[in-house]
C-alpha atoms as a PDB file:
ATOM      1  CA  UNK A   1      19.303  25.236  12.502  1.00  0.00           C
ATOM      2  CA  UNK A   2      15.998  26.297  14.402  1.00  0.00           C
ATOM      3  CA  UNK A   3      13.246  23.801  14.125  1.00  0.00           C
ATOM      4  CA  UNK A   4      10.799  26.053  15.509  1.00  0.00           C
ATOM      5  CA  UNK A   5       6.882  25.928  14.616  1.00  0.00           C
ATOM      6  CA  UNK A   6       8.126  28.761  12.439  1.00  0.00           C
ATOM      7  CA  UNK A   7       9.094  26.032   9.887  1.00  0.00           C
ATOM      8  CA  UNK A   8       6.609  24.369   7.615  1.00  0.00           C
ATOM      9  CA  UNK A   9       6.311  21.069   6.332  1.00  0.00           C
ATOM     10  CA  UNK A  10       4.754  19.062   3.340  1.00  0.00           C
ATOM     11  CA  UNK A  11       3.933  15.350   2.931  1.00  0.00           C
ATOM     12  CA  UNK A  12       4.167  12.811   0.334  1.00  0.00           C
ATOM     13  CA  UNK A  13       0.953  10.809   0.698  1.00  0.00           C
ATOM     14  CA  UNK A  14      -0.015   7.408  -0.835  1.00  0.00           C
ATOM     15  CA  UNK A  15      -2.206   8.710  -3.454  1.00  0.00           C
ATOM     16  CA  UNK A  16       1.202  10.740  -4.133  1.00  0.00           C
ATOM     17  CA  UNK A  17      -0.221  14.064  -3.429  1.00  0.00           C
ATOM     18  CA  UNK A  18       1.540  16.495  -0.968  1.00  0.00           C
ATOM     19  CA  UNK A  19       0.109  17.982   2.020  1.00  0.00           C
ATOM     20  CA  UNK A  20       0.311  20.815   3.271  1.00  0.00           C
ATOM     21  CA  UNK A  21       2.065  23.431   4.498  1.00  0.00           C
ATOM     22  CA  UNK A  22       1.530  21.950   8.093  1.00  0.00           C
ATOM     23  CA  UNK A  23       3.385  23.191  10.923  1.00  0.00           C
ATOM     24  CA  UNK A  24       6.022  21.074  13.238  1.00  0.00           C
ATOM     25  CA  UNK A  25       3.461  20.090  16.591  1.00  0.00           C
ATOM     26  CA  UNK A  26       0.433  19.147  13.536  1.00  0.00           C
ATOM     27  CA  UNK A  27       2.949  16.694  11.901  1.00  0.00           C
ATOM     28  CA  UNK A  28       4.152  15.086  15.131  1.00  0.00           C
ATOM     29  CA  UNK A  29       0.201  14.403  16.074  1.00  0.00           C
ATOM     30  CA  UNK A  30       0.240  12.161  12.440  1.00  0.00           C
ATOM     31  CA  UNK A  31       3.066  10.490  13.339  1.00  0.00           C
ATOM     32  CA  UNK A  32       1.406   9.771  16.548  1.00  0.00           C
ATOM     33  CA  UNK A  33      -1.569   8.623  14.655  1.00  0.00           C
ATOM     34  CA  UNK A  34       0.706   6.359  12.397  1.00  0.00           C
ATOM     35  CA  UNK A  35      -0.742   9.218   9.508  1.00  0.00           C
ATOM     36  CA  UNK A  36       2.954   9.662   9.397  1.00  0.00           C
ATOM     37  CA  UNK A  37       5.568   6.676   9.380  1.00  0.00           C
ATOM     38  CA  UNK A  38      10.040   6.572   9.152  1.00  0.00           C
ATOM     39  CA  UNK A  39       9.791   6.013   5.046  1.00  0.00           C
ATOM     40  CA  UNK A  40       7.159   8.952   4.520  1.00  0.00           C
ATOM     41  CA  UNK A  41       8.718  11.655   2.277  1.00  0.00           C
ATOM     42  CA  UNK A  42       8.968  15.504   3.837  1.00  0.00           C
ATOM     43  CA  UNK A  43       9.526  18.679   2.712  1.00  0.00           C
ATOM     44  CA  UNK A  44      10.861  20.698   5.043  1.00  0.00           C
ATOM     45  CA  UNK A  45      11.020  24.377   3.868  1.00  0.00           C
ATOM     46  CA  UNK A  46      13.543  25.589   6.640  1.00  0.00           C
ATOM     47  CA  UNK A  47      16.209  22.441   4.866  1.00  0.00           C
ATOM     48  CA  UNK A  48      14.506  23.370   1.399  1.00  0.00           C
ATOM     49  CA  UNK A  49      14.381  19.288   0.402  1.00  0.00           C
ATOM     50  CA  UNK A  50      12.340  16.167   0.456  1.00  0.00           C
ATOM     51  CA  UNK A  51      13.878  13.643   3.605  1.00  0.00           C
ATOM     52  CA  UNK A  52      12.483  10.219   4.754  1.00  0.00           C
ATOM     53  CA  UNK A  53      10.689  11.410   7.771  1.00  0.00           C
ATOM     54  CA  UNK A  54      13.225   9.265  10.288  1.00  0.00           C
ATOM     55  CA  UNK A  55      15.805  11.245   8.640  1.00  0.00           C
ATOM     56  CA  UNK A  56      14.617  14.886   9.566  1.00  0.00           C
ATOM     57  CA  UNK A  57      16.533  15.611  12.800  1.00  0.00           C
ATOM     58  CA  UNK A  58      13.718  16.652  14.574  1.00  0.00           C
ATOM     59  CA  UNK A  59      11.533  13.773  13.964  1.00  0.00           C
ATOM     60  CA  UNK A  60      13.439  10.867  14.271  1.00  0.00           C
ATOM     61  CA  UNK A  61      12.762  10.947  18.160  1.00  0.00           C
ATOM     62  CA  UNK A  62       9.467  10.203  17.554  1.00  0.00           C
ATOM     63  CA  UNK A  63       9.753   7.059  15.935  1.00  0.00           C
ATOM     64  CA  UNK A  64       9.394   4.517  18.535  1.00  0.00           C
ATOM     65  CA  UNK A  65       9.793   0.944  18.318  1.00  0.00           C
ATOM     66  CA  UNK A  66       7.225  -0.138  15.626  1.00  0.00           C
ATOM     67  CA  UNK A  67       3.710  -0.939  15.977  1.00  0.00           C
ATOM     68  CA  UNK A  68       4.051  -3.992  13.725  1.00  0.00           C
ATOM     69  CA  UNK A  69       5.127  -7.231  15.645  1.00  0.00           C
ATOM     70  CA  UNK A  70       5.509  -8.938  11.824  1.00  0.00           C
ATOM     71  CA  UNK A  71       7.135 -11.811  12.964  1.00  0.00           C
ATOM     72  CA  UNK A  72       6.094 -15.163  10.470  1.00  0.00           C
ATOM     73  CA  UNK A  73       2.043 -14.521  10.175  1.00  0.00           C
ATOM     74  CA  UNK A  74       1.258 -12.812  13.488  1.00  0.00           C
ATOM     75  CA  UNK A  75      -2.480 -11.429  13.673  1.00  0.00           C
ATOM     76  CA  UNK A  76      -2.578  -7.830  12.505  1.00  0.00           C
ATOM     77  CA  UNK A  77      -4.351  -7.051  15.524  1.00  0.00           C
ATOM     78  CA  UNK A  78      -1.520  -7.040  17.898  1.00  0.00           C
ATOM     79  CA  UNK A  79      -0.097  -3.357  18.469  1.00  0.00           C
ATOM     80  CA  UNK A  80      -2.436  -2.446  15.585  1.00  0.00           C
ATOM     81  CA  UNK A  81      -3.292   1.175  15.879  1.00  0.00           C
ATOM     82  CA  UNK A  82      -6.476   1.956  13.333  1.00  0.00           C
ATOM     83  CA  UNK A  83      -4.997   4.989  11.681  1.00  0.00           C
ATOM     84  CA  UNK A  84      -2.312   2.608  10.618  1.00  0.00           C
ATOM     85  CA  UNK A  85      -4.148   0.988   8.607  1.00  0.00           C
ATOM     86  CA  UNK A  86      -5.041   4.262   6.180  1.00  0.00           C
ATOM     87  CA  UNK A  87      -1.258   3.429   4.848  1.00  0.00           C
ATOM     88  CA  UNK A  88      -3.604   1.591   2.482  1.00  0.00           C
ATOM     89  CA  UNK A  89      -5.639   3.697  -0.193  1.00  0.00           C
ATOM     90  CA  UNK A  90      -8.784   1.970  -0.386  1.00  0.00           C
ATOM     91  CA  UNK A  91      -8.967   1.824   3.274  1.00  0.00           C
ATOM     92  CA  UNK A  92      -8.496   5.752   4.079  1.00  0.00           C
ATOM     93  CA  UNK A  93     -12.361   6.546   4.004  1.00  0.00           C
ATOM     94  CA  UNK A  94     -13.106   3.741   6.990  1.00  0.00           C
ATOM     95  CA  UNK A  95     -13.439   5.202  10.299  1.00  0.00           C
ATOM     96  CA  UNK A  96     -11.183   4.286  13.126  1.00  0.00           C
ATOM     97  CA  UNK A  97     -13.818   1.538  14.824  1.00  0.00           C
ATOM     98  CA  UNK A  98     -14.005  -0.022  11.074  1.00  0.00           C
ATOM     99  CA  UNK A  99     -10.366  -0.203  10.685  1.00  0.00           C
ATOM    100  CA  UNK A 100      -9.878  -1.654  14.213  1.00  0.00           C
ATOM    101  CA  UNK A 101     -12.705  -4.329  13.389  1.00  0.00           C
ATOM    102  CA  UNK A 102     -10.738  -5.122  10.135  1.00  0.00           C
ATOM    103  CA  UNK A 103      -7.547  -5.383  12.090  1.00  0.00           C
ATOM    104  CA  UNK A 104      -8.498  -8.515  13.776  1.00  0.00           C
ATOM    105  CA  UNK A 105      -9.093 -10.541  10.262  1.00  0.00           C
ATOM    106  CA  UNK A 106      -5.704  -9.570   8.782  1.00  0.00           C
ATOM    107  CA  UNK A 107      -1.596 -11.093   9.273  1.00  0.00           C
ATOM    108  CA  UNK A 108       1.467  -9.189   9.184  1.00  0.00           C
ATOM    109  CA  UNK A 109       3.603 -10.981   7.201  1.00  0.00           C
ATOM    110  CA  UNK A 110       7.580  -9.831   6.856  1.00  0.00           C
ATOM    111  CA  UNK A 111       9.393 -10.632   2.951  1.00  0.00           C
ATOM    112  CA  UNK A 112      12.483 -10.627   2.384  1.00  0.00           C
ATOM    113  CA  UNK A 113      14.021  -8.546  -0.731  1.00  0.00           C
ATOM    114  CA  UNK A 114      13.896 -11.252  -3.833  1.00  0.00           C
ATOM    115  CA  UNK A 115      11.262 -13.198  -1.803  1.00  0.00           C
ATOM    116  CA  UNK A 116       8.627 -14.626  -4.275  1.00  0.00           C
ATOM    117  CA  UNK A 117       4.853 -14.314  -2.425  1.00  0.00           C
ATOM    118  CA  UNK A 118       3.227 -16.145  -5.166  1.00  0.00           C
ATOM    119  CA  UNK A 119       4.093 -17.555  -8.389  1.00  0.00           C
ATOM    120  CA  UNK A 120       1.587 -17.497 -12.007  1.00  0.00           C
ATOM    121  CA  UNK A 121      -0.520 -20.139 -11.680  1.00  0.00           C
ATOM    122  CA  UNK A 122      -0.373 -20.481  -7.996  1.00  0.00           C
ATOM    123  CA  UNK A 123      -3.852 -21.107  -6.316  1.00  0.00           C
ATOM    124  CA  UNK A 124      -5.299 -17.601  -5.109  1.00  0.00           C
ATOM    125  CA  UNK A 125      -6.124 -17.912  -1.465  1.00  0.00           C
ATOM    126  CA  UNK A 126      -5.625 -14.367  -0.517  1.00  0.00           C
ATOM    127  CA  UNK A 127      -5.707 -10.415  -0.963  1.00  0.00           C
ATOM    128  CA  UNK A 128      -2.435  -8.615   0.017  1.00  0.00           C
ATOM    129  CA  UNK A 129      -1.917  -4.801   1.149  1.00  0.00           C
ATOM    130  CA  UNK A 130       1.520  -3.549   1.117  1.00  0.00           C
ATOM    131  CA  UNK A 131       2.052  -1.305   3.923  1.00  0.00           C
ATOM    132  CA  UNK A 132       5.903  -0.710   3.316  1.00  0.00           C
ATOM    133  CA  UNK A 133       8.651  -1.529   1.177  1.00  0.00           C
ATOM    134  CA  UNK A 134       8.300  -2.602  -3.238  1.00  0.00           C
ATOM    135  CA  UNK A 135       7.150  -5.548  -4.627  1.00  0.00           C
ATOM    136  CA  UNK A 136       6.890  -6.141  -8.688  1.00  0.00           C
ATOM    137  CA  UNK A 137       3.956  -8.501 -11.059  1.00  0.00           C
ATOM    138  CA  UNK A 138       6.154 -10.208 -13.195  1.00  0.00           C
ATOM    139  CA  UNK A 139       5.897 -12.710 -16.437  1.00  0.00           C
ATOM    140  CA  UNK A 140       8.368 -14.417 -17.782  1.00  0.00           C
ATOM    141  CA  UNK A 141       8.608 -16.080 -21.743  1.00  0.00           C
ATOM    142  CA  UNK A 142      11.380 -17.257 -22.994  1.00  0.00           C
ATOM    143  CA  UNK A 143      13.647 -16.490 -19.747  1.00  0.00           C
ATOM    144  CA  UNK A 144      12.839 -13.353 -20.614  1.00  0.00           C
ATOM    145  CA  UNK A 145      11.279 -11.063 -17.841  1.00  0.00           C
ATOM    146  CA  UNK A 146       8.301  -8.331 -18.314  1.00  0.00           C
ATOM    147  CA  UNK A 147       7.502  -5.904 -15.655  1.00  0.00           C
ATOM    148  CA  UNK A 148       3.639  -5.831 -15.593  1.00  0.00           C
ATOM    149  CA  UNK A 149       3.179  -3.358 -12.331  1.00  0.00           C
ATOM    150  CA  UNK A 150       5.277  -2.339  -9.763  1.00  0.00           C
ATOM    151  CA  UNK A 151       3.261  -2.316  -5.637  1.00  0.00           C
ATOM    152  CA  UNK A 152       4.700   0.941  -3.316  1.00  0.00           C
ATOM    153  CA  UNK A 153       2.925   1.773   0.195  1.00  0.00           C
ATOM    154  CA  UNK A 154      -0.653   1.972  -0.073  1.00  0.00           C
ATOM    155  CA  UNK A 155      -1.135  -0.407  -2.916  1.00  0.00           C
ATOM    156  CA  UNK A 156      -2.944  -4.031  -2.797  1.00  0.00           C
ATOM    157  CA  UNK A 157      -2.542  -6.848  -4.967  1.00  0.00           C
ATOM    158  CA  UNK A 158      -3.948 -10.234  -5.298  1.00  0.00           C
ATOM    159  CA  UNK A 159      -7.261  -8.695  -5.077  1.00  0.00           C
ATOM    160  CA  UNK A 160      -8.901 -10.958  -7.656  1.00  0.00           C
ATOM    161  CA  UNK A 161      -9.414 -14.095  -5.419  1.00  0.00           C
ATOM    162  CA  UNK A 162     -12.181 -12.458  -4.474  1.00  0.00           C
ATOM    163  CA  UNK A 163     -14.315 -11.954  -7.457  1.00  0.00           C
ATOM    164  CA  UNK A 164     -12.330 -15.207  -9.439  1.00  0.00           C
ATOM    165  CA  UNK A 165     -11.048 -18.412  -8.074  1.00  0.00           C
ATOM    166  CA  UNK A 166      -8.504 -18.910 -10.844  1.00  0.00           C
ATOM    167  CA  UNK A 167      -4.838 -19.215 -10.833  1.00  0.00           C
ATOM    168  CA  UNK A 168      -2.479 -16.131  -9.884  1.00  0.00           C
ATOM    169  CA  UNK A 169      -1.920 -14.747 -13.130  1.00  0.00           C
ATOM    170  CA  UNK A 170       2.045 -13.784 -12.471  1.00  0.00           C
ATOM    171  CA  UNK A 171       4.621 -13.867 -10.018  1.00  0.00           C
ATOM    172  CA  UNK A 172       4.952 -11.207  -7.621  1.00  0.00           C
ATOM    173  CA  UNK A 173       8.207 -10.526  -6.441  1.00  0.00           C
ATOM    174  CA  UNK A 174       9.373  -8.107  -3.186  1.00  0.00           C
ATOM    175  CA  UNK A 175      12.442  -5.706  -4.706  1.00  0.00           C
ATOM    176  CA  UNK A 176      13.118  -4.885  -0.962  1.00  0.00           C
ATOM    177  CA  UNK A 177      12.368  -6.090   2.231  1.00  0.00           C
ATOM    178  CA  UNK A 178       8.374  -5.513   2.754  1.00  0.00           C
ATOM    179  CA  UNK A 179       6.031  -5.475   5.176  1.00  0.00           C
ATOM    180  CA  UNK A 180       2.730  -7.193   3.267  1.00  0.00           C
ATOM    181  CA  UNK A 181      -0.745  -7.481   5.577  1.00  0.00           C
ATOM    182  CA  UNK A 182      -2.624 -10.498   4.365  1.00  0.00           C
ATOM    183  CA  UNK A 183      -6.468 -11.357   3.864  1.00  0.00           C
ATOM    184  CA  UNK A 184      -7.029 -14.648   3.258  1.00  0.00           C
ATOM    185  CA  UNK A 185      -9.931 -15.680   1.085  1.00  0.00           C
ATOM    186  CA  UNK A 186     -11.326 -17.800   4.367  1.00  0.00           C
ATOM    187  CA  UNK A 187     -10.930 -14.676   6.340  1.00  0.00           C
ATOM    188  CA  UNK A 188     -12.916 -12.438   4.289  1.00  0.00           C
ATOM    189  CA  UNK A 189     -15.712 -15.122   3.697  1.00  0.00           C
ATOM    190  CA  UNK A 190     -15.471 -14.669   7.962  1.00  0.00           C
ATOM    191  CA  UNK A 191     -15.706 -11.045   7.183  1.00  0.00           C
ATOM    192  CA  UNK A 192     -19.104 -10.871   4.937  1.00  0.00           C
ATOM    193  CA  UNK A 193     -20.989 -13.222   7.457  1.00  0.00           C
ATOM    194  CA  UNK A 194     -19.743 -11.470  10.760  1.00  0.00           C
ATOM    195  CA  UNK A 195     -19.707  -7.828   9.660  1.00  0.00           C
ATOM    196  CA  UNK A 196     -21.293  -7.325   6.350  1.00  0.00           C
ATOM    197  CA  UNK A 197     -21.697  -3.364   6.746  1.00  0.00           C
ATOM    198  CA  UNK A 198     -17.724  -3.419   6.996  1.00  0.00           C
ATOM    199  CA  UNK A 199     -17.179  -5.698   4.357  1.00  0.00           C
ATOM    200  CA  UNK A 200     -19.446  -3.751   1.822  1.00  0.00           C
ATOM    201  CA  UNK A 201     -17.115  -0.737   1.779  1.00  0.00           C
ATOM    202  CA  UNK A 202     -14.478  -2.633   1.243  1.00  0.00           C
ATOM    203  CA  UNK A 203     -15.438  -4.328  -1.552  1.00  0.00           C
ATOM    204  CA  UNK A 204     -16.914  -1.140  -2.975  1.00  0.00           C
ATOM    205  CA  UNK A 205     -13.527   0.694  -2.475  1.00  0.00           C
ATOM    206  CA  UNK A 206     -12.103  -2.065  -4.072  1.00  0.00           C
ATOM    207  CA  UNK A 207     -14.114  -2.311  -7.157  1.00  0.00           C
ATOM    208  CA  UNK A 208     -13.604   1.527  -7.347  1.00  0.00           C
ATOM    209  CA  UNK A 209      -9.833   0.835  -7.724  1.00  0.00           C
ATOM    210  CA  UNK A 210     -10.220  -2.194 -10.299  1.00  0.00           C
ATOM    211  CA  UNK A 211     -12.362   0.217 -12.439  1.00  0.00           C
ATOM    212  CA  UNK A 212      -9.388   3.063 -12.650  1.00  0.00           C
ATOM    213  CA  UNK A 213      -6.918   0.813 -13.061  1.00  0.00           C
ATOM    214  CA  UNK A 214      -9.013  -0.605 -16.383  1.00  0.00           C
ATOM    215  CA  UNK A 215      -9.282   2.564 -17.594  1.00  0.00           C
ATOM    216  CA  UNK A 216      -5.708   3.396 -17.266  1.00  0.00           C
ATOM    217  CA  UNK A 217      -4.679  -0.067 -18.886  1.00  0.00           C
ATOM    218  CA  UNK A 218      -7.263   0.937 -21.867  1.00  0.00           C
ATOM    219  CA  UNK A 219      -6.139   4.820 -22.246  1.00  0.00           C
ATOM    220  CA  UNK A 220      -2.045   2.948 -22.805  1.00  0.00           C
ATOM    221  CA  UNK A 221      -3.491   0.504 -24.743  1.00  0.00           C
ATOM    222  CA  UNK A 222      -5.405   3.190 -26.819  1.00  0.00           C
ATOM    223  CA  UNK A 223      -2.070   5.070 -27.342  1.00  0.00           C
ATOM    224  CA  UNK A 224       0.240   2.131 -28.076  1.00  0.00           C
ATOM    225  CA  UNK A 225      -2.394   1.421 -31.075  1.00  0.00           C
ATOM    226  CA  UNK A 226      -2.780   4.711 -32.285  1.00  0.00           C
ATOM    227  CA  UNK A 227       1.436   4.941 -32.257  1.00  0.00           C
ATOM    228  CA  UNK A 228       0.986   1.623 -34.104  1.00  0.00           C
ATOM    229  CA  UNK A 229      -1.082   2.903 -36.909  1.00  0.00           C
ATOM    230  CA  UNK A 230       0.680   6.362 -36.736  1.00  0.00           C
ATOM    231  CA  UNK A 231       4.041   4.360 -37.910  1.00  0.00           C
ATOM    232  CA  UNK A 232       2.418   2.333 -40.532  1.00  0.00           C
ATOM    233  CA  UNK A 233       1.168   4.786 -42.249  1.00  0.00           C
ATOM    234  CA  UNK A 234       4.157   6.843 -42.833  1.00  0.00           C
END
């Protein structure tokens, strides 16, 4: 098969939206850039299918050893490249010296598939970012388990220690073996003091992602009633 620039490529992003068509030299430059990483999803229109990127014969050279040294809770910062870091939706507007400044008040931490990060009722002391891997919110009644919101790539969690010092309100769970980055609550208080311009986008890209994920839970909440009064009436 020729994997010539004459074939073009599309990628599965974390706000899953594709990209593209991008040619062969453009797509090794993201994975250079971290834009790109061995669990990204590619289409390549010469093999006519969607492929992990490590699986894409003419990629997988250009994985490397990773970045991440996420031994136990290692600082983020070491081997951190910035673009890295735009893994994570709300931080994919941040320039690279803002993402490298954020680097050095974050951990890498490794979990193991069935690992439990926190339990309901747990003390919040920190804000997680999943950079790979699945994790599940979780509450259980009765032995009985409920699936409240499944965490891919890009996706944070834990984000209300921030804004409320109550008790984790479920247990979140990794499916698979993740890699989480951490922000503890002492950390970001670090954060607002030492760099408050960087902290202020945060927080505001945040909020922004609180606010659409109340409007989804209202819209399903909407149609679950109106199914309700749908099947009473009949």
């Amino acid at each position: 098969m020729d994997f010539g620039a004459s074939n073009l490529y599309f990628i599965w992003g974390v706000d899953d939206s594709p990209y593209g068509p991008i040619e062969l030299p453009v797509l090794i430059d993201w994975i250079k850039d971290e834009r790109v990483i061995p669990d990204t999803w590619i289409f390549s229109r010469s093999a006519g299918k969607w492929q992990r990127a490590a699986d894409l014969m003419e990629l997988n050279s250009h994985f490397g050893v990773t970045v991440i040294d996420a031994t136990a809770n290692k600082p983020a910062q070491t081997g951190f490249k910035p673009g890295m870091l735009r893994r994570i939706k709300i931080l994919a507007d941040l320039n690279d010296a803002q993402l490298a400044q954020l680097a050095e008040y974050l951990e890498v931490q490794q979990v193991k598939q069935w690992t439990v990060v926190f339990n309901q009722g747990d003390a919040s002391d920190a804000m997680y970012l999943l950079m790979s891997g699945e994790l599940r919110a979780r509450s259980m009644a009765g032995g009985k388990e409920t699936i409240l919101s499944t965490f891919g790539p890009g996706d944070f969690f834990g984000d209300m220690v921030f804004f409320d010092h109550g008790p984790r309100s479920a247990d979140v769970i990794a499916n698979v073996d993740s890699t989480l980055l951490r922000l503890s609550a002492a950390s970001f208080n670090r954060l607002t003091h030492e760099m408050p311009a960087l902290a202020t986008p945060f927080l505001q890209a945040t909020a922004r992602t609180l606010a659409a994920r109340i409007r989804a839970d209202n819209k399903r909440l909407e149609r679950v009633t109106q199914q309700y009064t749908v099947s009473h009436e009949i």
